[in-house]
N, C-alpha and C. Protein backbone atom coordinates (compact mmCIF):
# COMPACT_ATOMS: atom_id res chain seq x y z
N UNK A 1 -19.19 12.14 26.36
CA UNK A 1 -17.87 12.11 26.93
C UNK A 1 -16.98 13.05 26.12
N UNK A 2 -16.46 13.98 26.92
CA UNK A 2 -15.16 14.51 26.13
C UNK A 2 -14.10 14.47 26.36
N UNK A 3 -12.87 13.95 25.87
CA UNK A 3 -11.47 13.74 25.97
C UNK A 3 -10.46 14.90 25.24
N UNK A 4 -9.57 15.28 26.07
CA UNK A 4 -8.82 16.18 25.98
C UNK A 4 -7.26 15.28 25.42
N UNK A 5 -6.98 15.60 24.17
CA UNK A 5 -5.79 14.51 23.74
C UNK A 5 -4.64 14.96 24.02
N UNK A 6 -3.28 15.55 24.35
CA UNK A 6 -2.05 16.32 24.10
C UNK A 6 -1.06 15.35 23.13
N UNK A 7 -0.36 16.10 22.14
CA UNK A 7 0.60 15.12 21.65
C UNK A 7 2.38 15.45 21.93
N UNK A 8 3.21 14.93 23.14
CA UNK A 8 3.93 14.72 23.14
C UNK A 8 5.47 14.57 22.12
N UNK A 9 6.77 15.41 22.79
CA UNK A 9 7.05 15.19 21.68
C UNK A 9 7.91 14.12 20.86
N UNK A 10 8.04 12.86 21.33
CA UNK A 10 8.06 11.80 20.82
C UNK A 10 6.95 11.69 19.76
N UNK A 11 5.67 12.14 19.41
CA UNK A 11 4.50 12.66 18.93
C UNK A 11 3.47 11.23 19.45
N UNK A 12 3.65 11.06 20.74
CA UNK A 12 2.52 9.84 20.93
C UNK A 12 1.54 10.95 21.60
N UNK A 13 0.52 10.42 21.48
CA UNK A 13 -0.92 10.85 21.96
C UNK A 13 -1.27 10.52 23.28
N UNK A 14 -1.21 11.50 24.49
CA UNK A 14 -1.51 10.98 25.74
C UNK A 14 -2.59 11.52 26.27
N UNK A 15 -3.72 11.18 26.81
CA UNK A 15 -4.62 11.46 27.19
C UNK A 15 -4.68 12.34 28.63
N UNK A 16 -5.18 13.41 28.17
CA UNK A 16 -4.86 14.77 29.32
C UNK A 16 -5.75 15.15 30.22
N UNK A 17 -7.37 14.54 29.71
CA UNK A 17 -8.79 14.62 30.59
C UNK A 17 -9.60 14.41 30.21
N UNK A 18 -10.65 13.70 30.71
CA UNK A 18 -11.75 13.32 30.67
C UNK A 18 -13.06 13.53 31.33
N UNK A 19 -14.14 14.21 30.15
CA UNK A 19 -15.16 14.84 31.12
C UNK A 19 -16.22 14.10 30.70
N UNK A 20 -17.07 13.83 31.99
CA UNK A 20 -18.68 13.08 31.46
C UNK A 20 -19.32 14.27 31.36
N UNK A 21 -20.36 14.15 30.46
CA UNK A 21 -21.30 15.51 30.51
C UNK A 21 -22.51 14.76 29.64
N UNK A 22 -23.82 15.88 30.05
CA UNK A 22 -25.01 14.79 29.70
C UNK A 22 -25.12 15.10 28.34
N UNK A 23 -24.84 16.16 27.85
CA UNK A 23 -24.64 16.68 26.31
C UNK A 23 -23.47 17.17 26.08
N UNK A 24 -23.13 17.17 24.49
CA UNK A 24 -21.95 18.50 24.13
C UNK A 24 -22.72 19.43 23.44
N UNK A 25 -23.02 20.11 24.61
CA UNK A 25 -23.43 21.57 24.05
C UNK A 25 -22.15 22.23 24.45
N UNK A 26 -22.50 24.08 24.74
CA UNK A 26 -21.43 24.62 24.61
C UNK A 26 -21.13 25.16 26.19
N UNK A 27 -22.11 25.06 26.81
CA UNK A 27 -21.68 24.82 28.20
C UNK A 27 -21.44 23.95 28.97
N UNK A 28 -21.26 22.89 28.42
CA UNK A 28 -20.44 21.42 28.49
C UNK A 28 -19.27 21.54 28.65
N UNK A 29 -18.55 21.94 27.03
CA UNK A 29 -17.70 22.01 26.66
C UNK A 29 -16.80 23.23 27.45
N UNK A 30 -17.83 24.30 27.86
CA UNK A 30 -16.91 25.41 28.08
C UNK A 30 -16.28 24.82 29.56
N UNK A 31 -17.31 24.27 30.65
CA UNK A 31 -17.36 23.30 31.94
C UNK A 31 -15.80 22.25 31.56
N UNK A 32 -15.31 21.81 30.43
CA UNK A 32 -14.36 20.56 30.57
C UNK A 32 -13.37 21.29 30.07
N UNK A 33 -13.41 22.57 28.98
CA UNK A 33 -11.90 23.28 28.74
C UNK A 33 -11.65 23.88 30.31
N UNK A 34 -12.45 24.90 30.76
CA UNK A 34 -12.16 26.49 32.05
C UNK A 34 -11.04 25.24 32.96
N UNK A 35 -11.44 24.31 33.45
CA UNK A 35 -10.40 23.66 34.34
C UNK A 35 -9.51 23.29 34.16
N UNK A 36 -9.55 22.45 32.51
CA UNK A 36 -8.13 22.40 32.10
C UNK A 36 -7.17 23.14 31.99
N UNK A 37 -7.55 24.53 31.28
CA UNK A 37 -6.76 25.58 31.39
C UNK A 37 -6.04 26.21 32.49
N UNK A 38 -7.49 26.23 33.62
CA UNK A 38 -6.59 26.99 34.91
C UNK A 38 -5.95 25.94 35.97
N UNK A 39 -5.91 24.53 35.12
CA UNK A 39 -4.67 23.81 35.53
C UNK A 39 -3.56 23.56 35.30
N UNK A 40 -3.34 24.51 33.76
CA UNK A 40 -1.65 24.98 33.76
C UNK A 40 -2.04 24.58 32.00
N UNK A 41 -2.89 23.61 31.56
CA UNK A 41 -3.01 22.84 30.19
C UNK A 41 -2.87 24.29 29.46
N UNK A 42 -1.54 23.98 28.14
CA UNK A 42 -1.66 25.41 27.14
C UNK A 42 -2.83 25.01 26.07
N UNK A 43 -3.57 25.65 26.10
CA UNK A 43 -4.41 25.49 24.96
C UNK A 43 -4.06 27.22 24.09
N UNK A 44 -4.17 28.14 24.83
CA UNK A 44 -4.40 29.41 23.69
C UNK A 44 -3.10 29.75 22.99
N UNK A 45 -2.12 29.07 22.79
CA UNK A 45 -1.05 29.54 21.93
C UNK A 45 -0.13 28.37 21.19
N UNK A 46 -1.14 27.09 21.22
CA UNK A 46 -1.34 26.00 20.03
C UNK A 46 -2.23 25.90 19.58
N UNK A 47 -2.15 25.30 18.28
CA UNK A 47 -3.34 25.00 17.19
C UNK A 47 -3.70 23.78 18.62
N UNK A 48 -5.24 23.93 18.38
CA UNK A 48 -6.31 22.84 18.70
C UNK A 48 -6.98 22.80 17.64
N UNK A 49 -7.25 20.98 18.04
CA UNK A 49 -8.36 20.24 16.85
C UNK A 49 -8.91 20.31 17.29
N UNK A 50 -10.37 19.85 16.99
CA UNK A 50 -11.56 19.59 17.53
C UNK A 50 -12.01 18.56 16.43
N UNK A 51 -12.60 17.27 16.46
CA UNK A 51 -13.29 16.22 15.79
C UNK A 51 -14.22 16.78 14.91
N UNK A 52 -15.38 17.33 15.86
CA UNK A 52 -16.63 17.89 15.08
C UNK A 52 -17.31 18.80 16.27
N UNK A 53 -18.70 18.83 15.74
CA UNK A 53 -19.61 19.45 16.53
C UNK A 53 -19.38 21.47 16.78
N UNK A 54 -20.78 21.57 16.95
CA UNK A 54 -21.04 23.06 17.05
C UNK A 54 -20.24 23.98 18.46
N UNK A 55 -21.11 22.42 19.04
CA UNK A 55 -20.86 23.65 20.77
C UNK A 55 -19.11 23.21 20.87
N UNK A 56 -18.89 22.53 20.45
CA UNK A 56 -16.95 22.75 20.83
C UNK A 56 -16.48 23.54 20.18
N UNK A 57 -17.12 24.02 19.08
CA UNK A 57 -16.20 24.98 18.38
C UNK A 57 -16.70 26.38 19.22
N UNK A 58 -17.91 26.24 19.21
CA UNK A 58 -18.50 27.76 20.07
C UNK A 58 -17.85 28.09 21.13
N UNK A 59 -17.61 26.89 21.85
CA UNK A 59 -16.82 26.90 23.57
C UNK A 59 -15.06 27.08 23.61
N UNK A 60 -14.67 26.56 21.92
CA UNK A 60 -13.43 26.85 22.02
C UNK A 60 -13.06 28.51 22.15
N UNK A 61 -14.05 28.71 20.90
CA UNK A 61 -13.93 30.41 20.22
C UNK A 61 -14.05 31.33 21.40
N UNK A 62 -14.95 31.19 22.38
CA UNK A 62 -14.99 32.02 23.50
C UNK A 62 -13.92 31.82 24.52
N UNK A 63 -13.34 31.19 24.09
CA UNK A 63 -11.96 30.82 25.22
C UNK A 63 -10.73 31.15 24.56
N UNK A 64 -10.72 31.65 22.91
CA UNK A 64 -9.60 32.13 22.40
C UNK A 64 -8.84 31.42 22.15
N UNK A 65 -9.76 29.78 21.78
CA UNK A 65 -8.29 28.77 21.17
C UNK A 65 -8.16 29.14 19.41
N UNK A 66 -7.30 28.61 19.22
CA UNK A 66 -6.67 28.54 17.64
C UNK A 66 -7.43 27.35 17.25
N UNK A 67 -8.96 27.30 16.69
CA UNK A 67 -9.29 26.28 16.56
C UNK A 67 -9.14 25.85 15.22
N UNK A 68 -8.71 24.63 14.49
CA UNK A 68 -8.74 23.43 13.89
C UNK A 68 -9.43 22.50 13.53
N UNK A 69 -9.78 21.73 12.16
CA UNK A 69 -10.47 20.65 12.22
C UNK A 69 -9.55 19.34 12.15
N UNK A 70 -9.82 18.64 12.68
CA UNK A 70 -9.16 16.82 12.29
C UNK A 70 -9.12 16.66 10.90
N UNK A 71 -8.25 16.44 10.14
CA UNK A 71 -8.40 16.08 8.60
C UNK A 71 -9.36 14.42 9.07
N UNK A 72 -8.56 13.84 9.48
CA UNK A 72 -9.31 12.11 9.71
C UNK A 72 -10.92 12.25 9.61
N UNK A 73 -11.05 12.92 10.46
CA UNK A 73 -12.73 13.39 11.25
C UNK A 73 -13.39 13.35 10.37
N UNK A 74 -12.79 14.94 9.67
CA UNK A 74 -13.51 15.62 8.76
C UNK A 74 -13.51 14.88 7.41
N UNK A 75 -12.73 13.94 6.81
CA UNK A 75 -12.72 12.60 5.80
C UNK A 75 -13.87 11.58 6.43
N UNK A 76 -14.32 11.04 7.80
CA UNK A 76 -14.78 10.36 8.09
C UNK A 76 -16.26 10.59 7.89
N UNK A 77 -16.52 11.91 8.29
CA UNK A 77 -17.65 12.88 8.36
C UNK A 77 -18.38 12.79 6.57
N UNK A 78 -17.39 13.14 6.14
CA UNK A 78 -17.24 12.93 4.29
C UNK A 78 -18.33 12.23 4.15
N UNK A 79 -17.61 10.61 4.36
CA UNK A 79 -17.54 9.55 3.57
C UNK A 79 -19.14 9.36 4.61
N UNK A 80 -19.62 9.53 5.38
CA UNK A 80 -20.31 9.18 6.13
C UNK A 80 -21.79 9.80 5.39
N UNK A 81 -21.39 11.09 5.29
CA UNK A 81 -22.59 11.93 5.13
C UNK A 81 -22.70 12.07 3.33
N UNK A 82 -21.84 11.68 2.36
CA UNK A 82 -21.86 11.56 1.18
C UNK A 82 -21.22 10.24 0.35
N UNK A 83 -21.88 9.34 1.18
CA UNK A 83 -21.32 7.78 0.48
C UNK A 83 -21.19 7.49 -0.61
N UNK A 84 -19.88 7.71 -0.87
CA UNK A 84 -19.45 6.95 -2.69
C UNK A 84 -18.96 7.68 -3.12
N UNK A 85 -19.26 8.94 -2.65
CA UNK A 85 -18.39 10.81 -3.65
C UNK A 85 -17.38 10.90 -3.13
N UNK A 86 -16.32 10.71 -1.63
CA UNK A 86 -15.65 10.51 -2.10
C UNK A 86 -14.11 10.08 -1.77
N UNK A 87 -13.58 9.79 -3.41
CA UNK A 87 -13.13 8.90 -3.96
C UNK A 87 -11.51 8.60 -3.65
N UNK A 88 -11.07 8.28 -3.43
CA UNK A 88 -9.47 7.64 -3.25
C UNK A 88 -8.54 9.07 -3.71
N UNK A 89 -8.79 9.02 -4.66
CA UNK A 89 -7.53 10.19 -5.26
C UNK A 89 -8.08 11.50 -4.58
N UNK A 90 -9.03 12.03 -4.43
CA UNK A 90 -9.73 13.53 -3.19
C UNK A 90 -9.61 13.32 -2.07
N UNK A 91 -9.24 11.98 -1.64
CA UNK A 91 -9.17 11.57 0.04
C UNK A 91 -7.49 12.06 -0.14
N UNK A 92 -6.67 11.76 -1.10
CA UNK A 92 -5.19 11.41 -1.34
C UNK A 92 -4.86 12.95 -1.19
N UNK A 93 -5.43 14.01 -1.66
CA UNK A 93 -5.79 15.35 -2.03
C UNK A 93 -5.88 16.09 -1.05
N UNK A 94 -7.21 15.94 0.05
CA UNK A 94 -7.05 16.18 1.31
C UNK A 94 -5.97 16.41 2.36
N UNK A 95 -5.49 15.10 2.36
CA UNK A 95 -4.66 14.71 3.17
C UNK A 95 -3.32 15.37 2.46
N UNK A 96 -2.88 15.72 1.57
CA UNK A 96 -1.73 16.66 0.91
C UNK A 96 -1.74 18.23 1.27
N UNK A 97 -3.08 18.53 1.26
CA UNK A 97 -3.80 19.73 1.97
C UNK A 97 -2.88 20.12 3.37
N UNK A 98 -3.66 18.81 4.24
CA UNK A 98 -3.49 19.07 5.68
C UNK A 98 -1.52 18.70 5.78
N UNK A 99 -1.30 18.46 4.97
CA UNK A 99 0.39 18.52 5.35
C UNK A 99 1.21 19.54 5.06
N UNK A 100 0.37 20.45 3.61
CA UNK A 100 0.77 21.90 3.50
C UNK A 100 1.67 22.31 4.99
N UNK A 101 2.41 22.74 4.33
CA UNK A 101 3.59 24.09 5.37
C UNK A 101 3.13 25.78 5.66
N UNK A 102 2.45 26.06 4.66
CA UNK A 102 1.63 27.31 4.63
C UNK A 102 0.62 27.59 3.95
N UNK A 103 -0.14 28.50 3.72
CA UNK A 103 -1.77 28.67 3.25
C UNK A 103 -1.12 29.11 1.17
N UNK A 104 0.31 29.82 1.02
CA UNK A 104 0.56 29.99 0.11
C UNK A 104 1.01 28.82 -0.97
N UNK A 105 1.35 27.27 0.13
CA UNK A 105 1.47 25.88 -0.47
C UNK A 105 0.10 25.40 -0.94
N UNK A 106 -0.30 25.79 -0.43
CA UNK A 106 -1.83 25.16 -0.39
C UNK A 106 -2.92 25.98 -1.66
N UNK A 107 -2.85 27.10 -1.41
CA UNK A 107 -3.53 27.93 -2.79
C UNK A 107 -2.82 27.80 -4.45
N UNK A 108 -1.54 27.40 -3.57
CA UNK A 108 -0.49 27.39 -5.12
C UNK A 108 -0.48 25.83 -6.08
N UNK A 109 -1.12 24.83 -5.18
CA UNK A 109 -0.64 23.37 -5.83
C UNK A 109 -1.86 23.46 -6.84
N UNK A 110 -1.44 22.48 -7.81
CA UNK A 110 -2.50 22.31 -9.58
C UNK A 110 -2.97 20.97 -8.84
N UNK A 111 -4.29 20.95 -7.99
CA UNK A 111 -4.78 19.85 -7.88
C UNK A 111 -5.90 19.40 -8.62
């Protein structure tokens, strides 16, 4: 299943589409963005996330989105695939990362 999220700007999360597909490969994915798009949805001139996976990022890139990872995801992914490493204060770290204002906040902090 793939779900298409938009965030509103009250910043609630409303759900924009939903595709069944028998895999997420990348002609899945490319099958559940092409319609959204040429139904008015802006995807190429906002940052998009993407959770995980290969073929969404492959299917984004050929469609010219600004692609993104989920900080959450990509912490979840972490903790999933390296249990115990890591630790409270690098999760705290992360997440200071993804709130950076620019790439020059982010290279410059003594973490």
């Amino acid at each position: 299943m793939l779900i298409l999220v938009g965030r509103v700007g009250n910043n609630k999360n409303v759900v924009m589409a939903v595709g069944l597909v028998p895999s997420e490969n990348t002609a899945d994915c490319q099958w559940f963005l092409l319609p959204c798009m040429k139904a008015g949805i802006e995807m190429t001139d906002v940052p998009f996330f993407m959770d995980r996976g290969k073929a969404g990022i492959a299917a984004g890139s050929t469609l010219g989105l600004q692609l993104h990872f989920c900080t959450r995801h990509i912490i979840d992914n972490v903790k999933k695939n390296f249990k115990g490493r890591l630790t409270a204060d690098l999760e705290k770290k992360l997440y200071q990362i993804q709130r950076s204002k620019c790439v020059k906040s982010t290279m410059t902090r003594s973490w």
